[in-house]
C-alpha atoms as a PDB file:
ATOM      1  CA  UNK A   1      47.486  -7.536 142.413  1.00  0.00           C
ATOM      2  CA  UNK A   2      44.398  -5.240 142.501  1.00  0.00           C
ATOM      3  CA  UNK A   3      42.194  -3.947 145.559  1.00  0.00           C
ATOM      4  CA  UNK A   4      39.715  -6.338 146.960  1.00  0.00           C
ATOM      5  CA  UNK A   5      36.216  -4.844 147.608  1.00  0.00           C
ATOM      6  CA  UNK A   6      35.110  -5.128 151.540  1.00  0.00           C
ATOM      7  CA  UNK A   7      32.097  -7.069 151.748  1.00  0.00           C
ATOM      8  CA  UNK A   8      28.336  -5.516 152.401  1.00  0.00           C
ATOM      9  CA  UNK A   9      26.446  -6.581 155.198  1.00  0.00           C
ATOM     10  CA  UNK A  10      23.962  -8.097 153.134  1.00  0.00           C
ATOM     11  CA  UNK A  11      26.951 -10.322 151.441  1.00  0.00           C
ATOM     12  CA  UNK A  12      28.581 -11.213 154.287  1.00  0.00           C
ATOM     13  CA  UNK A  13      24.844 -12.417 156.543  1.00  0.00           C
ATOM     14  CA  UNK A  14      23.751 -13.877 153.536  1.00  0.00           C
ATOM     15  CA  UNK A  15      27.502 -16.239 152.896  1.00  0.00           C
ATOM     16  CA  UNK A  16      27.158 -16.751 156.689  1.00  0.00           C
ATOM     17  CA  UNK A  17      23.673 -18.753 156.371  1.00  0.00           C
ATOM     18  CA  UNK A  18      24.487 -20.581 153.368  1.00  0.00           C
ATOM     19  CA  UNK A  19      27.658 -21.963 155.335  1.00  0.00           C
ATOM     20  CA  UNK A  20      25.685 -22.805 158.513  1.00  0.00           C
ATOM     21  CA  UNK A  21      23.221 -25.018 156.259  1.00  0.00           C
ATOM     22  CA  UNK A  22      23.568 -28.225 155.465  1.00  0.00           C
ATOM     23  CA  UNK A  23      25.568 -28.627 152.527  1.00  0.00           C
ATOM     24  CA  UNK A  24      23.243 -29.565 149.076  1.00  0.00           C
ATOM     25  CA  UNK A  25      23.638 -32.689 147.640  1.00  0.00           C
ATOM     26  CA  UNK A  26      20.723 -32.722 145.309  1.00  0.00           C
ATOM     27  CA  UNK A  27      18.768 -29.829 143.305  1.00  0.00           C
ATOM     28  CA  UNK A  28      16.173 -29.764 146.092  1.00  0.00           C
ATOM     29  CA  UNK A  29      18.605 -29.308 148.572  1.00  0.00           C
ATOM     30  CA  UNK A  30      19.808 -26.046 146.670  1.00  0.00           C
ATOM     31  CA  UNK A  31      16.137 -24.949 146.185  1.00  0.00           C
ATOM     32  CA  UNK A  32      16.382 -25.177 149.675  1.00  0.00           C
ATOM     33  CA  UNK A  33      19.196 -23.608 150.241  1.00  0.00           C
ATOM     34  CA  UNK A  34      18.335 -20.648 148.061  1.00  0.00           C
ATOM     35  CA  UNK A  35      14.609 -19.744 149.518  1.00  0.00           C
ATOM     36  CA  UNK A  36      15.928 -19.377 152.923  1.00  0.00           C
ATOM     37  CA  UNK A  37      14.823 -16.424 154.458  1.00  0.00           C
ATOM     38  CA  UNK A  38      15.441 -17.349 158.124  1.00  0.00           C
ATOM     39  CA  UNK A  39      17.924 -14.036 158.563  1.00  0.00           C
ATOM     40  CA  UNK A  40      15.099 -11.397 158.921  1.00  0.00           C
ATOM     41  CA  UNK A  41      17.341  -8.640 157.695  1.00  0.00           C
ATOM     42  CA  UNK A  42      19.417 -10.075 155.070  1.00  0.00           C
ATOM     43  CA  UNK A  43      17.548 -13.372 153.848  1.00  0.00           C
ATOM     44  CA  UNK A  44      18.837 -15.393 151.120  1.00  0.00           C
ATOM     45  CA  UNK A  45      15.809 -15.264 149.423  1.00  0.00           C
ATOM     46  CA  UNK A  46      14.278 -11.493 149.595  1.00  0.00           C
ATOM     47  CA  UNK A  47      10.902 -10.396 148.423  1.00  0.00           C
ATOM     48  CA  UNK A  48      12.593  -8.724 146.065  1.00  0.00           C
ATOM     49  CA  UNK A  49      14.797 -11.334 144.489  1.00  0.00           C
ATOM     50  CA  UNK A  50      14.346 -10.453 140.910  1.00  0.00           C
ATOM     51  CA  UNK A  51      14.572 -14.315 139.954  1.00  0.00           C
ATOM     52  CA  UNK A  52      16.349 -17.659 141.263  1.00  0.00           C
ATOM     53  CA  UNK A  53      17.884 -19.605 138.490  1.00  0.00           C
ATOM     54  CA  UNK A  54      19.326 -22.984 138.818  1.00  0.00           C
ATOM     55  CA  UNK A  55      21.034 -25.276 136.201  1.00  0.00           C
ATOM     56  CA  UNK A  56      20.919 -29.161 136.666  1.00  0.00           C
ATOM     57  CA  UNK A  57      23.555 -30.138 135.004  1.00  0.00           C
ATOM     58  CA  UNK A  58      22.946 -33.787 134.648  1.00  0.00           C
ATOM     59  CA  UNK A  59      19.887 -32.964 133.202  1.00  0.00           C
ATOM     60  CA  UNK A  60      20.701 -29.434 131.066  1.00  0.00           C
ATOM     61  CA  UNK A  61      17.237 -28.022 132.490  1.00  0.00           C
ATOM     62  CA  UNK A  62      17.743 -24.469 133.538  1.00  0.00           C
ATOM     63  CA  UNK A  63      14.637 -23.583 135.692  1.00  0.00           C
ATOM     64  CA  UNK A  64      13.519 -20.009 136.872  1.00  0.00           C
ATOM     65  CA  UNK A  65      11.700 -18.126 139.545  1.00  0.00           C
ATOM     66  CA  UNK A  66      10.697 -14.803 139.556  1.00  0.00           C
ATOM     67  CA  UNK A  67       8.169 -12.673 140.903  1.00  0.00           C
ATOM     68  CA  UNK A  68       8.535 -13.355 144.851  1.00  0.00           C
ATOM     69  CA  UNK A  69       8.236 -16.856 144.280  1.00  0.00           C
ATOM     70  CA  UNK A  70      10.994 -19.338 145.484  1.00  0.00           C
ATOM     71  CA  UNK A  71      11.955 -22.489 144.256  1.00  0.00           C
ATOM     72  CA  UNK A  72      10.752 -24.173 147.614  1.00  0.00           C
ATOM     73  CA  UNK A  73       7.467 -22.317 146.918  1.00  0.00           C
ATOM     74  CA  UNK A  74       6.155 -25.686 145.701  1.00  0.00           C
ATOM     75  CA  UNK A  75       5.050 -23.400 142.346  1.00  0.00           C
ATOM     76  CA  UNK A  76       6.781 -24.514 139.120  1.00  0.00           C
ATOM     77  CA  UNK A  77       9.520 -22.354 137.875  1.00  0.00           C
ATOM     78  CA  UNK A  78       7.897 -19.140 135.543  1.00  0.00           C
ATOM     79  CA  UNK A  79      10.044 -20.393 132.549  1.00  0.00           C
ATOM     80  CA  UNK A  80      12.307 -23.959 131.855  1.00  0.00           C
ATOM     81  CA  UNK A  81      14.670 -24.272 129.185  1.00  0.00           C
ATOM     82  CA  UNK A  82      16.618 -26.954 128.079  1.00  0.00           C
ATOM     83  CA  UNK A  83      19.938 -26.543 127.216  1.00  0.00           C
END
């Protein structure tokens, strides 16, 4: 049913480092997890990442990042909501 799209490069480096971290088990650990930029050609986090947004569900905040800034910057998040 349908035709599956072959992955990009940048897709496939990018799923490859997320699975060789450590898998998250708290919101810092995906702030982690997202920022990476180990992978000098296809980093998780890019200097162009138009924003990071993560949703804590126990909480309903819904925090974002923008600019170059990633949430393991140490900066706060450019805008908060809560949901």
């Amino acid at each position: 049913p349908g035709v599956v799209d072959p992955l990009d490069p940048s897709t496939a480096h990018r799923q490859a480092r997320v699975w060789a971290l450590p898998a998250a088990h708290e919101k810092a650990d995906i702030m982690r997890i997202l920022s990476d930029h180990r992978d000098e050609v296809y980093p998780v986090f890019r200097d162009d990442t138009l924003a990071t947004l993560i949703l804590d569900g126990a909480t309903g905040h819904l925090n974002a990042w923008c600019c170059g800034q990633s949430p393991a910057s140490g900066g706060a998040p450019v805008r908060s909501w809560n949901l």
